[in-house]
C-alpha atoms as a PDB file:
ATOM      1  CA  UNK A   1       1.039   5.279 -35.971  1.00  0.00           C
ATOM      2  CA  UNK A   2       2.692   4.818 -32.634  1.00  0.00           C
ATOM      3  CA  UNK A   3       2.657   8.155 -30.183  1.00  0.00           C
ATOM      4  CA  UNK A   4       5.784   8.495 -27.766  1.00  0.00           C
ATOM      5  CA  UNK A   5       4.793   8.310 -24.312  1.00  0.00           C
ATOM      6  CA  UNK A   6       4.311  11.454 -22.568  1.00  0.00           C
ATOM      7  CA  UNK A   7       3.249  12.935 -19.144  1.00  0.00           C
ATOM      8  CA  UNK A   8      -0.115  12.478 -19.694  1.00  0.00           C
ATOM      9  CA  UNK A   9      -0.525   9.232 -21.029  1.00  0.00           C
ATOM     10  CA  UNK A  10       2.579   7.301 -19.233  1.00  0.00           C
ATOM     11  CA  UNK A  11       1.236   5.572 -15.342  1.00  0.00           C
ATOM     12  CA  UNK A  12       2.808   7.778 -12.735  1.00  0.00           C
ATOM     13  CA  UNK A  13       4.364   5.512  -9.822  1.00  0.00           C
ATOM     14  CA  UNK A  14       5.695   6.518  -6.103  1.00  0.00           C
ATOM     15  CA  UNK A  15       7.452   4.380  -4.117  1.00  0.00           C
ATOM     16  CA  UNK A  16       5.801   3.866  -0.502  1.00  0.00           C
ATOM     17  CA  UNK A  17       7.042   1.946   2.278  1.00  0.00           C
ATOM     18  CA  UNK A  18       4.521  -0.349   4.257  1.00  0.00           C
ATOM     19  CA  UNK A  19       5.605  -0.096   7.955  1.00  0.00           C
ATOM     20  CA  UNK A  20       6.220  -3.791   9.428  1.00  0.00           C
ATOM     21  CA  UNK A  21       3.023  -3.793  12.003  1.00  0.00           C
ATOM     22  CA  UNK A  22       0.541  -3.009   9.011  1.00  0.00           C
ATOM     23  CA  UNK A  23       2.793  -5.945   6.831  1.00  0.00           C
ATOM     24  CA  UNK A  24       2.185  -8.286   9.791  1.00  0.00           C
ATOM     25  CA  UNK A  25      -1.451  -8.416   8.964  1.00  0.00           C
ATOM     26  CA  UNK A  26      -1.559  -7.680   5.589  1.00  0.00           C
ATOM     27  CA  UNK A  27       0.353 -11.251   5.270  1.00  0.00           C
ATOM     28  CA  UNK A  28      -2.943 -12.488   6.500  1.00  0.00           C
ATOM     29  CA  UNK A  29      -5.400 -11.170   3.946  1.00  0.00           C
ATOM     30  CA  UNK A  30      -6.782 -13.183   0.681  1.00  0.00           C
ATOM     31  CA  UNK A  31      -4.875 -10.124  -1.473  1.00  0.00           C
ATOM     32  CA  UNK A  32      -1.707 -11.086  -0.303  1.00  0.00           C
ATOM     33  CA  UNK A  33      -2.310 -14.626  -0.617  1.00  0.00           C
ATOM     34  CA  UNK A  34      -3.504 -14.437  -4.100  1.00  0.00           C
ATOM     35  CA  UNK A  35      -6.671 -15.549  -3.662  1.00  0.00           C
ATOM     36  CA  UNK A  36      -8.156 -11.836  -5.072  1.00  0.00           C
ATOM     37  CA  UNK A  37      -6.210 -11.851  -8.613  1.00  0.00           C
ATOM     38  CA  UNK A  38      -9.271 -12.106 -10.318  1.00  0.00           C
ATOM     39  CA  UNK A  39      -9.767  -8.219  -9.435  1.00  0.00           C
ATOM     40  CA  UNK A  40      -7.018  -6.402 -11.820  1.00  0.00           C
ATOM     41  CA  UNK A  41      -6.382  -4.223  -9.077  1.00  0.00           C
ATOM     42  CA  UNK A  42      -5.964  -6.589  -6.168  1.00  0.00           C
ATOM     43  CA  UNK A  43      -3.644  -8.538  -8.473  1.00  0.00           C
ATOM     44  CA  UNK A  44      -1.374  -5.257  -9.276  1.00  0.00           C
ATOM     45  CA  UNK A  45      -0.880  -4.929  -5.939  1.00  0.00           C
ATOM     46  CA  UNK A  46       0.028  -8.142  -4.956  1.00  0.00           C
ATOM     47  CA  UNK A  47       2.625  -7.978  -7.400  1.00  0.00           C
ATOM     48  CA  UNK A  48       4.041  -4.901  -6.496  1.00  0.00           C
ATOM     49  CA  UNK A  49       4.078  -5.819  -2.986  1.00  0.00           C
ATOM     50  CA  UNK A  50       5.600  -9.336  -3.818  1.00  0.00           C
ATOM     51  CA  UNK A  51       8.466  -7.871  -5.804  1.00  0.00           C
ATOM     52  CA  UNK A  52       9.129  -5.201  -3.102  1.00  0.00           C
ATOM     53  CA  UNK A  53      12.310  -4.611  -1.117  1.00  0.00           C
ATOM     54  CA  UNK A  54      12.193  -5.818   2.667  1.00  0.00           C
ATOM     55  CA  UNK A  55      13.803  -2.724   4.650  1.00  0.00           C
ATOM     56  CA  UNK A  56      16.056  -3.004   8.103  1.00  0.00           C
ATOM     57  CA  UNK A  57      12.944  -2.421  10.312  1.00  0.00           C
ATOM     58  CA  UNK A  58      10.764  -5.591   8.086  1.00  0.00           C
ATOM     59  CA  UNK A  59       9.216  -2.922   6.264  1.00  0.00           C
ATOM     60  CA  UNK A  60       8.478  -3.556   2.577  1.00  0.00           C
ATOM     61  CA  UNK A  61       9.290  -0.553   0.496  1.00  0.00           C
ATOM     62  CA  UNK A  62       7.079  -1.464  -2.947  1.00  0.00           C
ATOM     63  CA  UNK A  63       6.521   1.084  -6.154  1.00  0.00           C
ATOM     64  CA  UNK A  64       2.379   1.903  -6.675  1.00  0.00           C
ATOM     65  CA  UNK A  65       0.210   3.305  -8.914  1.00  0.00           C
ATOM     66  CA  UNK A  66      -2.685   5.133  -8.150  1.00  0.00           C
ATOM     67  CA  UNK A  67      -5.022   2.555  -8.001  1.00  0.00           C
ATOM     68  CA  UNK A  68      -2.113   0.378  -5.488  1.00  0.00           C
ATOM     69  CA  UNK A  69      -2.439   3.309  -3.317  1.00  0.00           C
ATOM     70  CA  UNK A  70      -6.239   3.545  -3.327  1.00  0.00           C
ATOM     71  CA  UNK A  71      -6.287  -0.447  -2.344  1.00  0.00           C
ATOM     72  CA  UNK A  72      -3.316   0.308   0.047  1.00  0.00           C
ATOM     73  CA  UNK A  73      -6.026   3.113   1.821  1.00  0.00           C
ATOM     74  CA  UNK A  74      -8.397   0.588   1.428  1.00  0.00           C
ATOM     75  CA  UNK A  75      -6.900  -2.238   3.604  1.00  0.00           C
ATOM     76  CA  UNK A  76      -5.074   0.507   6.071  1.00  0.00           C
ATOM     77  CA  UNK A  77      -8.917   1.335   7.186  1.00  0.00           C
ATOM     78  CA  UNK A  78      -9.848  -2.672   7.206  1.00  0.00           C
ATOM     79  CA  UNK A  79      -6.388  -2.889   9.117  1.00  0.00           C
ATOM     80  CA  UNK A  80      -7.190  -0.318  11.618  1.00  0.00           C
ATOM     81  CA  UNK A  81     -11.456  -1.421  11.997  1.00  0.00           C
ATOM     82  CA  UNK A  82      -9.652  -5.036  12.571  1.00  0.00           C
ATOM     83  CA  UNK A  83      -6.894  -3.818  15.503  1.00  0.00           C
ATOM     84  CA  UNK A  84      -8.559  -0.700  17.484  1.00  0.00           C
ATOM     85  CA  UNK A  85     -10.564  -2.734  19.588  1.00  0.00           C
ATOM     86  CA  UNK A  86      -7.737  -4.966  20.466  1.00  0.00           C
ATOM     87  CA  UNK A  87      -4.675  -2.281  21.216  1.00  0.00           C
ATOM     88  CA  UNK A  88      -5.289  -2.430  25.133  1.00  0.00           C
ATOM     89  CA  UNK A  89      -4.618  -6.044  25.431  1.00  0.00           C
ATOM     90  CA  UNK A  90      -2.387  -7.070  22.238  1.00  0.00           C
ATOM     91  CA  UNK A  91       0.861  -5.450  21.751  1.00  0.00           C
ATOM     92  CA  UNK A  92       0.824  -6.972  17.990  1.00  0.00           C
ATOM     93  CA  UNK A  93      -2.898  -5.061  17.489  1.00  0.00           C
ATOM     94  CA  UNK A  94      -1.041  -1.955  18.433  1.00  0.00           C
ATOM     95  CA  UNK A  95       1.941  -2.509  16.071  1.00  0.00           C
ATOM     96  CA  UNK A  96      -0.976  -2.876  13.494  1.00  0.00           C
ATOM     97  CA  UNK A  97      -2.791  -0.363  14.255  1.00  0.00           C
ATOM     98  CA  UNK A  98       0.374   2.127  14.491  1.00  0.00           C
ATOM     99  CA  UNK A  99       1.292   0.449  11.200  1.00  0.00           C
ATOM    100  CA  UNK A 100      -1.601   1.275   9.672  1.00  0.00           C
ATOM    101  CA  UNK A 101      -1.988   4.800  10.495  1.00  0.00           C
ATOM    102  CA  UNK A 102       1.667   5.318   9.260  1.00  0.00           C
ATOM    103  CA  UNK A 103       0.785   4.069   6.040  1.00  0.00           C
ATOM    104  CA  UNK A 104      -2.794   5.804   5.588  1.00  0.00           C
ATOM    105  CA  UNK A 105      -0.296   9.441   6.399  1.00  0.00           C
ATOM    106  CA  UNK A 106       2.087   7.805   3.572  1.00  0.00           C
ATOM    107  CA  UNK A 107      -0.762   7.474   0.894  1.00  0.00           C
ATOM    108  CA  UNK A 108      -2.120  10.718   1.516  1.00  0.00           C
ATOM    109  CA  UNK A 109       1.331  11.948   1.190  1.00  0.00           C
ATOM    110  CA  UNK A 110       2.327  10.166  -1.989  1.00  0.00           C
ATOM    111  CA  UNK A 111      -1.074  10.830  -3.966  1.00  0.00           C
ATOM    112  CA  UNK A 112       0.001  14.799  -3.263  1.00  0.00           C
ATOM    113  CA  UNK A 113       3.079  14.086  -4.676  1.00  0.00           C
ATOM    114  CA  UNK A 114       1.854  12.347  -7.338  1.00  0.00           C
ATOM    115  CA  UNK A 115      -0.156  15.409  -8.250  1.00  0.00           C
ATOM    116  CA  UNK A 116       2.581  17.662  -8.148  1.00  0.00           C
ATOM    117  CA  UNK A 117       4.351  15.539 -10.806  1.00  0.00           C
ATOM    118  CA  UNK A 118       0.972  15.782 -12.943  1.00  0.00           C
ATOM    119  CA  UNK A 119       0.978  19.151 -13.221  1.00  0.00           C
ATOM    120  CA  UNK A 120       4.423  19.297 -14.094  1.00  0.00           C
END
C-alpha cells in the first residue's frame, strides 16, 4: 500500500541565489564540471545548479535541498580559503570572496527557513 506524501516524508526545497563572484569560481571546480557525479550529492547539485535561472546581475538563482545547501556551505568556505589571500591585489578574488560570504549568509538563512517549514 502506497502512503500519500506528507510533511514529513516529502524533501523540503528553498530556492537560493548564488551571487555572480562566488559563480565565477564555482565554474572552475570538478562539481560543476561533472567530474564529481559519482558522489550522489555532488551530482544533485550540479543538476540543480545546471537547470537554474541566470538573474540580471549573472547570478544563478537554483532550488536546493538540504544536502545542496550543505555542499553549497561546503564550497563557499573552499571559495573563501581559495580568494582571502588574494583580495588586495585581484579585484576578481574580491568579487569571490564577497560572493562567497553572500552565499554562506544565504544558506544559513535558508536552512532556518527550512526549519520553520518543518515544524509547520
Amino acid at each position: 500500500m502506497q502512503h500519500p506524501p506528507n510533511s514529513r516524508t516529502q524533501t523540503r526545497t528553498i530556492e537560493i541565489t548564488l551571487p555572480a563572484g562566488f559563480r565565477t569560481w564555482f565554474d572552475g571546480t570538478a562539481l560543476a564540471q561533472g567530474q564529481d557525479d559519482i558522489d550522489p550529492q555532488c551530482k544533485a547539485l550540479r543538476l540543480a545548479y545546471e537547470a537554474g535561472q541566470v538573474n540580471a546581475d549573472s547570478g544563478i538563482t537554483l532550488i536546493a535541498t538540504a544536502d545542496v545547501l550543505n555542499l553549497l556551505e561546503e564550497y563557499a568556505g573552499y571559495c573563501t580559503e581559495a580568494s582571502v589571500d588574494l583580495v588586495e591585489d585581484d579585484k576578481g578574488a574580491q568579487n569571490e570572496l564577497e560572493g562567497a560570504e553572500a552565499l554562506a549568509r544565504q544558506v544559513h538563512a535558508a536552512r532556518t527557513a527550512m526549519k520553520a517549514c518543518t515544524r509547520l
